[in-house]
N, C-alpha and C. Protein backbone atom coordinates (compact mmCIF):
# COMPACT_ATOMS: atom_id res chain seq x y z
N UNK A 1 -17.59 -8.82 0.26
CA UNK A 1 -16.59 -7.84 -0.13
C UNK A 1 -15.23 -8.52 -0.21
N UNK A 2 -14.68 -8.04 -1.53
CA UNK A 2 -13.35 -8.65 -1.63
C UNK A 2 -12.27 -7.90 -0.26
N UNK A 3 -11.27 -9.17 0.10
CA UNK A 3 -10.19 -8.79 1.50
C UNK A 3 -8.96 -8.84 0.47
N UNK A 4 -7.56 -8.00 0.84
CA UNK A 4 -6.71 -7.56 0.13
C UNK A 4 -6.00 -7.88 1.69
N UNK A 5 -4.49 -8.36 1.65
CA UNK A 5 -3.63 -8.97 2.71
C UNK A 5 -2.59 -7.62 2.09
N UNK A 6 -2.00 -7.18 3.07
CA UNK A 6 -0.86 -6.40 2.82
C UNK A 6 0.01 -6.85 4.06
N UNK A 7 1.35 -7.51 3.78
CA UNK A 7 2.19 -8.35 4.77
C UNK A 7 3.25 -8.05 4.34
N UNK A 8 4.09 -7.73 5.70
CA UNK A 8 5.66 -7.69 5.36
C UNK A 8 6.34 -7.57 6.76
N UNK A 9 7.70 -7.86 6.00
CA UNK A 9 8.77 -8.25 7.80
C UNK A 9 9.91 -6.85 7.66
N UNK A 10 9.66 -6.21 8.93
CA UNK A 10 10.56 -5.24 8.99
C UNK A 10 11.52 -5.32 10.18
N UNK A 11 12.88 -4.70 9.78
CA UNK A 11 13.65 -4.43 11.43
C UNK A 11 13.31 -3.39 11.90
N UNK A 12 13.88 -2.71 10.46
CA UNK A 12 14.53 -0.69 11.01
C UNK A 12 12.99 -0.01 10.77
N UNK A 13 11.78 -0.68 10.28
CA UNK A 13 11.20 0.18 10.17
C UNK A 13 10.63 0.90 8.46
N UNK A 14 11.60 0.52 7.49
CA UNK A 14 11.56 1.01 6.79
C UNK A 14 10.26 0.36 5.53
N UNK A 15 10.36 -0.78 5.61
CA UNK A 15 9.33 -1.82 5.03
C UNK A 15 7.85 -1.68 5.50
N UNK A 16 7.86 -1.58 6.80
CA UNK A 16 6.91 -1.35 7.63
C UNK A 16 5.97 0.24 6.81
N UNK A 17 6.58 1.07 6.63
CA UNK A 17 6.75 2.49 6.07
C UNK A 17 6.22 2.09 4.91
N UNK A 18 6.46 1.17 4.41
CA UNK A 18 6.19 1.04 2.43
C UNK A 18 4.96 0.44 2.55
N UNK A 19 4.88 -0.10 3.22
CA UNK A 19 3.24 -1.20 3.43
C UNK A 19 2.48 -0.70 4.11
N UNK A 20 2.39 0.56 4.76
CA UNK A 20 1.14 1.35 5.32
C UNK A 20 1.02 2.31 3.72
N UNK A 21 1.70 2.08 3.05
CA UNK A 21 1.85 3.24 1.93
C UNK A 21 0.84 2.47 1.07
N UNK A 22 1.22 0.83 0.48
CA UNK A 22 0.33 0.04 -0.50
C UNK A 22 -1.31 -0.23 0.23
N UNK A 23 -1.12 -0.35 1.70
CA UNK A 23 -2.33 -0.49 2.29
C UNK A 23 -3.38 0.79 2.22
N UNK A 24 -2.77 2.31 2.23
CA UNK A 24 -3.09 3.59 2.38
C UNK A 24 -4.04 3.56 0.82
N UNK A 25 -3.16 2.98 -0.35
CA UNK A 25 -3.41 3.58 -1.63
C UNK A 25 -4.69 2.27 -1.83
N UNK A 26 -4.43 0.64 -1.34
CA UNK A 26 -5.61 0.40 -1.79
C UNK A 26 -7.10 0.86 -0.99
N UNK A 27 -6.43 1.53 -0.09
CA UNK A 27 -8.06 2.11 0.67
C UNK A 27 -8.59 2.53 0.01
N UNK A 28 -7.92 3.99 -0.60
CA UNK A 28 -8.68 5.30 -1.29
C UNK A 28 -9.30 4.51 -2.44
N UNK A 29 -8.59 3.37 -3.12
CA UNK A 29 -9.56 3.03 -4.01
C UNK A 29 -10.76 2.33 -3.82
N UNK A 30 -10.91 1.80 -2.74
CA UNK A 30 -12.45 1.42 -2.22
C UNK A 30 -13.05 -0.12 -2.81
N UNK A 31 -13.56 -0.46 -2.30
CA UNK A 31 -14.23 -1.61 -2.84
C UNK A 31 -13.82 -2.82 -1.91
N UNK A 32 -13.17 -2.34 -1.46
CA UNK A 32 -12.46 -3.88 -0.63
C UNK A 32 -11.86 -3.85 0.74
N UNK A 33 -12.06 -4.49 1.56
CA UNK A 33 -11.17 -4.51 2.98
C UNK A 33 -9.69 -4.86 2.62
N UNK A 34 -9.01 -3.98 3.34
CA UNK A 34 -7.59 -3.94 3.78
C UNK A 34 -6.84 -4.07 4.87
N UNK A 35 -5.76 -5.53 4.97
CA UNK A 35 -5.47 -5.55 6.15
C UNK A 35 -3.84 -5.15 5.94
N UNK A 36 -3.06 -4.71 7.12
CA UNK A 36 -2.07 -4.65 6.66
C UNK A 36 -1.47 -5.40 8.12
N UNK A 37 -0.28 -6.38 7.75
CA UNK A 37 0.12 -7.32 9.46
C UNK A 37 1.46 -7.07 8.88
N UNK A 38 2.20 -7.35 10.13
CA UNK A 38 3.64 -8.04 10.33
C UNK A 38 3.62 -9.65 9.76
N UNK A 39 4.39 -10.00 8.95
CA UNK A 39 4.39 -11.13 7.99
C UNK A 39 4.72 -12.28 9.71
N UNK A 40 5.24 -11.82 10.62
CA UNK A 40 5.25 -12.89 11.83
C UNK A 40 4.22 -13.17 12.63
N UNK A 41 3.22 -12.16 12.65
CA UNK A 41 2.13 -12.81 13.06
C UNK A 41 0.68 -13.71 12.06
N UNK A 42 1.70 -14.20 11.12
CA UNK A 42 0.50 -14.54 10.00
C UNK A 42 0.90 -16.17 10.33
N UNK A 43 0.22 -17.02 9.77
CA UNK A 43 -0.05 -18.25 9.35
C UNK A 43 -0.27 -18.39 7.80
N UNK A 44 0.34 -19.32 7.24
CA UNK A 44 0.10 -19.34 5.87
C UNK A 44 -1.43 -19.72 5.55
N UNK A 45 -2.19 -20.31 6.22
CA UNK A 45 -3.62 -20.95 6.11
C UNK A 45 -4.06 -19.63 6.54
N UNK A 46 -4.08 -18.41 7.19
CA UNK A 46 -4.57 -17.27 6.65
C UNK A 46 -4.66 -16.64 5.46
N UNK A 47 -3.63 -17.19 4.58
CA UNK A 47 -3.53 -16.59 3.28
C UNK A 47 -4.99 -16.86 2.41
N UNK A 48 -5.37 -17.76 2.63
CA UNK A 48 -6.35 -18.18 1.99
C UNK A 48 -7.54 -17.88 1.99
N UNK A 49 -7.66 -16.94 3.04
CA UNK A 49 -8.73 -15.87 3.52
C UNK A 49 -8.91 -14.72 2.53
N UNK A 50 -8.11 -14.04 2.21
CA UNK A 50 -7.86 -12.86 0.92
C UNK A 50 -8.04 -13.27 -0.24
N UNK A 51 -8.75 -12.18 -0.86
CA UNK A 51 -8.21 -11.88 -2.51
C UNK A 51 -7.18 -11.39 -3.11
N UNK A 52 -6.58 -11.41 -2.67
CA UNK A 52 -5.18 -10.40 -2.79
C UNK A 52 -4.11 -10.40 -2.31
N UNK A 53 -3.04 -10.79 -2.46
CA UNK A 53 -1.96 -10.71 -1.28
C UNK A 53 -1.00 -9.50 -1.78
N UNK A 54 -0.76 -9.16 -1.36
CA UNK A 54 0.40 -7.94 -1.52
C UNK A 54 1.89 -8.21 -0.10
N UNK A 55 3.32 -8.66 -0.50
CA UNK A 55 4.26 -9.04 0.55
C UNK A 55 5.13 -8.03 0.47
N UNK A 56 5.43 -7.40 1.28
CA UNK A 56 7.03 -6.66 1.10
C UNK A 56 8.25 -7.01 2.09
N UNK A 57 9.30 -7.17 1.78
CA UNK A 57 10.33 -7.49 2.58
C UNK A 57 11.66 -6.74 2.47
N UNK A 58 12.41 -6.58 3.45
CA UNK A 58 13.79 -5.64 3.04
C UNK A 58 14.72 -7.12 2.41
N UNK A 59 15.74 -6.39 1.51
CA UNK A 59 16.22 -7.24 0.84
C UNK A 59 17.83 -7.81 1.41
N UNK A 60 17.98 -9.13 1.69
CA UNK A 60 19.08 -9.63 2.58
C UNK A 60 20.02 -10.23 1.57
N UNK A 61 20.96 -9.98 0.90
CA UNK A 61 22.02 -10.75 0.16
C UNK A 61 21.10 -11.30 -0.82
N UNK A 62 20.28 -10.01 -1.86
CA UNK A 62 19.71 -10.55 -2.88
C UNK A 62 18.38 -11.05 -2.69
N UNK A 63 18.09 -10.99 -1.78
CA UNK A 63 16.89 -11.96 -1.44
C UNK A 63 15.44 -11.37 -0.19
N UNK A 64 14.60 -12.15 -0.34
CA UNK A 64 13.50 -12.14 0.56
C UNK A 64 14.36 -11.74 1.89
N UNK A 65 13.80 -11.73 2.90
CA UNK A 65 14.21 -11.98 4.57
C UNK A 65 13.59 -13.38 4.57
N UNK A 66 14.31 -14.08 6.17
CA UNK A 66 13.79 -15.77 5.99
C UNK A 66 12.72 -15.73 6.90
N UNK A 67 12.12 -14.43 7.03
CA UNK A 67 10.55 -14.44 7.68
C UNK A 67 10.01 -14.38 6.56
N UNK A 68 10.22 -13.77 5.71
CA UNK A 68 8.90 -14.05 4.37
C UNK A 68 8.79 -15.27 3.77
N UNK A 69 10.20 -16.04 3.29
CA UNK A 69 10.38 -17.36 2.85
C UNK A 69 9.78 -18.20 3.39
N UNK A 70 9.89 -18.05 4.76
CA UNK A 70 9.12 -18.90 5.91
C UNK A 70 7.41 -19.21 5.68
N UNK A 71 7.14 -18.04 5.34
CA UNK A 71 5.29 -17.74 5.39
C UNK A 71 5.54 -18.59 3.94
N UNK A 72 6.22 -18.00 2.57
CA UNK A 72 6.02 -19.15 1.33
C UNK A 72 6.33 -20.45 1.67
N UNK A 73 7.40 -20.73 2.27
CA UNK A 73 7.85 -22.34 2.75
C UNK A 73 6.58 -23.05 3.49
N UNK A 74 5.96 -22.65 3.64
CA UNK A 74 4.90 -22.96 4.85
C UNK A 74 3.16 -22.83 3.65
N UNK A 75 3.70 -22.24 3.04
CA UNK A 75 2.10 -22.10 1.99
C UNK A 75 2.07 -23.06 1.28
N UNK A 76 3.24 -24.08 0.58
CA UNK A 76 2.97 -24.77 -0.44
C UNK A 76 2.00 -26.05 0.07
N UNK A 77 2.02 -26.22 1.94
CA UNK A 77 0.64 -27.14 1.84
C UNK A 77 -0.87 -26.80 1.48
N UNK A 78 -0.76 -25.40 1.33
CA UNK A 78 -1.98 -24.89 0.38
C UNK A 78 -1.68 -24.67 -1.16
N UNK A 79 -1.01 -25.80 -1.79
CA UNK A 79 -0.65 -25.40 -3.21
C UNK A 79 -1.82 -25.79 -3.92
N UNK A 80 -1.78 -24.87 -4.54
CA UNK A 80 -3.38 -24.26 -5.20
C UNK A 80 -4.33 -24.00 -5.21
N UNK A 81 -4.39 -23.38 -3.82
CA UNK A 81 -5.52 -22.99 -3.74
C UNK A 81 -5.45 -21.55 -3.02
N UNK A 82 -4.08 -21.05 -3.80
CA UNK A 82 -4.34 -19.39 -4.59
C UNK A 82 -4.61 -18.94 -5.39
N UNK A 83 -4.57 -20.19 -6.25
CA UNK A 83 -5.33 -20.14 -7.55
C UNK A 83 -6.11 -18.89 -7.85
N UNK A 84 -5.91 -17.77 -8.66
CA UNK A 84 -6.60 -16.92 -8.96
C UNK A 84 -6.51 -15.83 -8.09
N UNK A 85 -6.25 -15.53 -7.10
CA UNK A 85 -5.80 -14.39 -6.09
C UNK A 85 -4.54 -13.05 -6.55
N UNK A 86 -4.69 -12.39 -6.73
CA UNK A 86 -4.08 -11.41 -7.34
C UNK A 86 -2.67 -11.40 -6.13
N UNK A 87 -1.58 -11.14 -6.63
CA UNK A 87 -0.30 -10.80 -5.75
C UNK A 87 0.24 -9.76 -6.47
N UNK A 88 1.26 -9.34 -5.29
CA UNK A 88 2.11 -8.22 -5.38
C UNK A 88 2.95 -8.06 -4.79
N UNK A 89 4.22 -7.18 -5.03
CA UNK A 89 5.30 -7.67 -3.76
C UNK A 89 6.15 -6.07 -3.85
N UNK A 90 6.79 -5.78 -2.70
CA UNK A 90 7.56 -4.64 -2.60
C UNK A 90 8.82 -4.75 -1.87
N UNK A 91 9.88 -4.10 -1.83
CA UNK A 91 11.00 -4.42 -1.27
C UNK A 91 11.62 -2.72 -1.15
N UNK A 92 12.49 -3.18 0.13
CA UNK A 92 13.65 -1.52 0.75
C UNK A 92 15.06 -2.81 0.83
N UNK A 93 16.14 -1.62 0.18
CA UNK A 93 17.61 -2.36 0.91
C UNK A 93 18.19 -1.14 1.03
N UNK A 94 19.53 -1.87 1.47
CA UNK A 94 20.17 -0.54 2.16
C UNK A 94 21.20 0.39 0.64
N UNK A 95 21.01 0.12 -0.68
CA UNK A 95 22.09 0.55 -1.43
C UNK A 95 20.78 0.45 -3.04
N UNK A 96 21.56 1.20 -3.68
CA UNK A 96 20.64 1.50 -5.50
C UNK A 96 20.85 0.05 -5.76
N UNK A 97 22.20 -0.61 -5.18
CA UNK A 97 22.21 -1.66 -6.15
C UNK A 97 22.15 -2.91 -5.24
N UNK A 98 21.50 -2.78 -4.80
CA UNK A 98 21.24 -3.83 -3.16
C UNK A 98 20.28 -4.91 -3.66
N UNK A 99 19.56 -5.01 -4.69
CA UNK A 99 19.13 -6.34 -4.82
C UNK A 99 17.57 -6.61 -4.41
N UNK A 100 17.27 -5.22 -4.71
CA UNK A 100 15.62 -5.04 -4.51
C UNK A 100 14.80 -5.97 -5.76
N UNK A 101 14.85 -5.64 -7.06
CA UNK A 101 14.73 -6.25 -7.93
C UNK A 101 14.63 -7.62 -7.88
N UNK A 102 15.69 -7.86 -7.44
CA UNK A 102 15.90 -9.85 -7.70
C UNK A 102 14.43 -10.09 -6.25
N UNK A 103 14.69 -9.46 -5.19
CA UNK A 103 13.69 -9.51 -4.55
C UNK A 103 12.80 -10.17 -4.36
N UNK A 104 12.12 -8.50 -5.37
CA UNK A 104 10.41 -8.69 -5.44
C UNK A 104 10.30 -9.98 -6.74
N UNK A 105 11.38 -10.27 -7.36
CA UNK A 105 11.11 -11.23 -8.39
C UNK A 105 11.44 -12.45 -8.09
N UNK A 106 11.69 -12.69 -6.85
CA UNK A 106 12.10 -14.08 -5.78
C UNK A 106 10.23 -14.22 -5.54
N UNK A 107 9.82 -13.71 -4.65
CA UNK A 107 8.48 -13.50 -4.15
C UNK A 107 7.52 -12.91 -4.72
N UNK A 108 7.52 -12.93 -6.06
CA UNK A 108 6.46 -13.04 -7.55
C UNK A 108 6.55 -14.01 -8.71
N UNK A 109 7.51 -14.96 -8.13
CA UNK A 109 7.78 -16.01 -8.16
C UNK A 109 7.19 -17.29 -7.90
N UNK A 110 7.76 -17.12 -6.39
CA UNK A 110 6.96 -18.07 -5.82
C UNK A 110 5.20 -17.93 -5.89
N UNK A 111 4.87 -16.33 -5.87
CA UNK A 111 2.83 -16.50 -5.74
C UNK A 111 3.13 -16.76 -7.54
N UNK A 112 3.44 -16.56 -8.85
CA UNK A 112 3.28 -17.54 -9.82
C UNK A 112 3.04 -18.73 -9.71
N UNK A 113 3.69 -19.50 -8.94
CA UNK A 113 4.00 -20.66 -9.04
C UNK A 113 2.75 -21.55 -7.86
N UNK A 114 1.74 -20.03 -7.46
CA UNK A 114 0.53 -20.52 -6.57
C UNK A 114 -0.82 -20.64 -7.37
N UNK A 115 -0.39 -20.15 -8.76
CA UNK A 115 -1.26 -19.11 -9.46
C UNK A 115 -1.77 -18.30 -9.54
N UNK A 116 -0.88 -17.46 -8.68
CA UNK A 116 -1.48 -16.14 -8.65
C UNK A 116 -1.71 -15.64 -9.66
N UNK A 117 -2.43 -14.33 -9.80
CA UNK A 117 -2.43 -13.19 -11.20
C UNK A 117 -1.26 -11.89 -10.18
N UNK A 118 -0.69 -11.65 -11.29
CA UNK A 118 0.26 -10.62 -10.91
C UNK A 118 0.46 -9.61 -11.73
N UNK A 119 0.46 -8.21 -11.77
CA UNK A 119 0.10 -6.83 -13.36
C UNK A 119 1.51 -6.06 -12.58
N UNK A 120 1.93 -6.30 -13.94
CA UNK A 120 3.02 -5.26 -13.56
C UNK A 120 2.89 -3.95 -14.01
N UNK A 121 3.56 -2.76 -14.11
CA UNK A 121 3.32 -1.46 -14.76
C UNK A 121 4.29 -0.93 -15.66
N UNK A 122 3.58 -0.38 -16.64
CA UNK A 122 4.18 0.46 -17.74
C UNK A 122 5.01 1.26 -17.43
N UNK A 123 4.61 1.69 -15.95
CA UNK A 123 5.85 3.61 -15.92
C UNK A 123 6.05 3.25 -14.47
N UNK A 124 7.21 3.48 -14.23
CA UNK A 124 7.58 3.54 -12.79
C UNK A 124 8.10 2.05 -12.27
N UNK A 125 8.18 2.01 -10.96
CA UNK A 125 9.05 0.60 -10.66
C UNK A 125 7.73 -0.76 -11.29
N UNK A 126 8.45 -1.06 -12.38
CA UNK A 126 8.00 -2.20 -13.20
C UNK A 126 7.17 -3.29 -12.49
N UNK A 127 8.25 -3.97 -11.28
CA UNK A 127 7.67 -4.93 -11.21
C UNK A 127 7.26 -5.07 -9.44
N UNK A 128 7.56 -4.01 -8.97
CA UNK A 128 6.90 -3.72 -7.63
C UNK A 128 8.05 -2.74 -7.10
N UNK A 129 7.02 -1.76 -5.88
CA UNK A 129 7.99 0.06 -5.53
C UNK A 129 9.09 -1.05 -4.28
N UNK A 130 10.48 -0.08 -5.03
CA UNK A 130 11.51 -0.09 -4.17
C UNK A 130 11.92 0.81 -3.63
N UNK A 131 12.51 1.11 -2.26
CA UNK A 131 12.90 2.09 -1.40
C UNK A 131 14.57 1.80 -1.02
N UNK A 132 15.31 2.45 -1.31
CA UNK A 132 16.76 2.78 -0.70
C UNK A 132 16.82 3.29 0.78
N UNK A 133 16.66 2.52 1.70
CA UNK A 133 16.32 3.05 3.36
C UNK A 133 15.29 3.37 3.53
N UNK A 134 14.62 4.14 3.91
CA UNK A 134 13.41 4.94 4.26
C UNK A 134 12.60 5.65 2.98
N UNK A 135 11.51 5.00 2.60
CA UNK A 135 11.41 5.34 1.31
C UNK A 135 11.15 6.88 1.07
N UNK A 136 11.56 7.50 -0.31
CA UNK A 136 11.37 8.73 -0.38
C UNK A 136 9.75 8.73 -0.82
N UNK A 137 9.38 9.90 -1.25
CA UNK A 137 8.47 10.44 -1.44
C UNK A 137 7.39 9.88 -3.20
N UNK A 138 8.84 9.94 -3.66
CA UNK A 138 8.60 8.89 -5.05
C UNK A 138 8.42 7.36 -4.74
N UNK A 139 9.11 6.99 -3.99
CA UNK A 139 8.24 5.26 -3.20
C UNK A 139 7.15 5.26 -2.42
N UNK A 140 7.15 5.85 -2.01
CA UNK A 140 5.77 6.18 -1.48
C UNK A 140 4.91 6.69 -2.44
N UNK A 141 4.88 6.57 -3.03
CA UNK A 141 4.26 7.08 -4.49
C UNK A 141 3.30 6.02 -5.26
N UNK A 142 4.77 5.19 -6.05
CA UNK A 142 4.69 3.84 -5.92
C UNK A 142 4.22 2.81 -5.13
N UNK A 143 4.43 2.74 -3.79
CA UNK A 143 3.49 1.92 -2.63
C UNK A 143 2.33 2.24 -3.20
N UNK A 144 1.70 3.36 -3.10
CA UNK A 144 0.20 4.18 -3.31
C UNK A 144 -0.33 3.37 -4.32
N UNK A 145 0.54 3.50 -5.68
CA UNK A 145 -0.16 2.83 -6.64
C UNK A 145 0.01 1.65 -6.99
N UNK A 146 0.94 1.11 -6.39
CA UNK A 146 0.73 -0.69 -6.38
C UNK A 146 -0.90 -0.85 -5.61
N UNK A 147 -0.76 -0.20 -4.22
CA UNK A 147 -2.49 -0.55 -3.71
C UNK A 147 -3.65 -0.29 -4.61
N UNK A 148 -3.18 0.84 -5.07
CA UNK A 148 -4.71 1.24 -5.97
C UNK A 148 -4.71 0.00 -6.98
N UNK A 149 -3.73 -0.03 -7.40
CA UNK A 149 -3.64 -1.37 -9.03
C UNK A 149 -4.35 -2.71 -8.64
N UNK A 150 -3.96 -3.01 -7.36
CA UNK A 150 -4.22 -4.21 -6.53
C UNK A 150 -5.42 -4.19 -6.43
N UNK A 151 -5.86 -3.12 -5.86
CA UNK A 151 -7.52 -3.33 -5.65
C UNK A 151 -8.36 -3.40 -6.60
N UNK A 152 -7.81 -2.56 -7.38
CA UNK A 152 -8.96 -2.55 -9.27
C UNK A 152 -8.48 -3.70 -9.79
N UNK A 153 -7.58 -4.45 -10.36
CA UNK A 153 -7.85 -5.56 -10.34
C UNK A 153 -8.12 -6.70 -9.63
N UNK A 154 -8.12 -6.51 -8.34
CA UNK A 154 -8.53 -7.78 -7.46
C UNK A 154 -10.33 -7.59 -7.34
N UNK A 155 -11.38 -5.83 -7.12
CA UNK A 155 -12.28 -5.95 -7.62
C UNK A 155 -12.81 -6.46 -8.91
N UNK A 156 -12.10 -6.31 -10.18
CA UNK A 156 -12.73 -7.01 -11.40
C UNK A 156 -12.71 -8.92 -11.48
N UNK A 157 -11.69 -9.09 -10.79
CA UNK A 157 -11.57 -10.26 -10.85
C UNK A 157 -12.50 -11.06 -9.63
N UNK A 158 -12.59 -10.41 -8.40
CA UNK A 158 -13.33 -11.05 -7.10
C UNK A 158 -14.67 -9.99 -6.48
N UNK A 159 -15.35 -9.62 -7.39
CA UNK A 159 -16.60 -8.09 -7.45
C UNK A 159 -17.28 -9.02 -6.32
């Protein structure tokens, strides 16, 4: 059975909140084990265990947190051999214009550059769900269906 990683670093809580949300939505879609950790108790040579990675982080002056950077800084001695593993990434900051975006596109980035496969979406947050504090009801929404997306394509690709 395909494994799906759902990882992320929270303070307040609020990240934490978004990633029981992507972990929640790839359940219901079935087919695959779901883990969901604190990105500090991981090892990057765990990564390599999954089909799937899914990261979320709150966003610090534009950017990842340097606990997530840390887990990528630490993966490239496994460079390539994510080869083919589906990613995904989510982000909370504290403002609309806080720098969620640049974000999730810092840390869909870097899993490109692992080879990951990464699907973005037609309707709704494009390139992974963002939350302004505590996500509303519409990010949580989004969490939901980043998991479901994750899992249907990480089943077609790892059945």
């Amino acid at each position: 059975m395909a494994r799906m990683l759902v990882a992320y670093y929270s303070r307040s809580g609020h990240t934490r909140g978004m990633a029981e949300a992507v972990a929640e939505g790839a359940r219901t879609a079935g087919g695959l084990e779901v883990d969901c950790k604190d990105i500090t108790s991981l090892s990057a040579q765990e990564l390599l265990g999954y089909d799937a990675i899914v990261l979320g982080s709150p966003t610090y002056y534009g950017s990842m947190a340097a606990e997530v950077k840390k887990l990528l800084d630490e993966s490239v001695a496994f460079h390539g051999q994510l080869t083919g593993k589906v990613g995904g990434a989510f982000s909370s900051s504290a403002n609309i214009g806080g720098g969620n975006e640049t974000t999730i596109m810092d840390i869909l980035k870097a899993m490109l550059v692992h080879g990951m496969v990464i699907q973005g979406t037609a309707s709704g947050d494009h390139y992974g769900p963002v939350a302004i504090g505590q996500a509303d009801e519409r990010a949580v929404e989004e969490c939901r269906k980043l998991g479901r997306n994750v899992a249907a394509l990480t089943s077609k690709l790892h059945p």
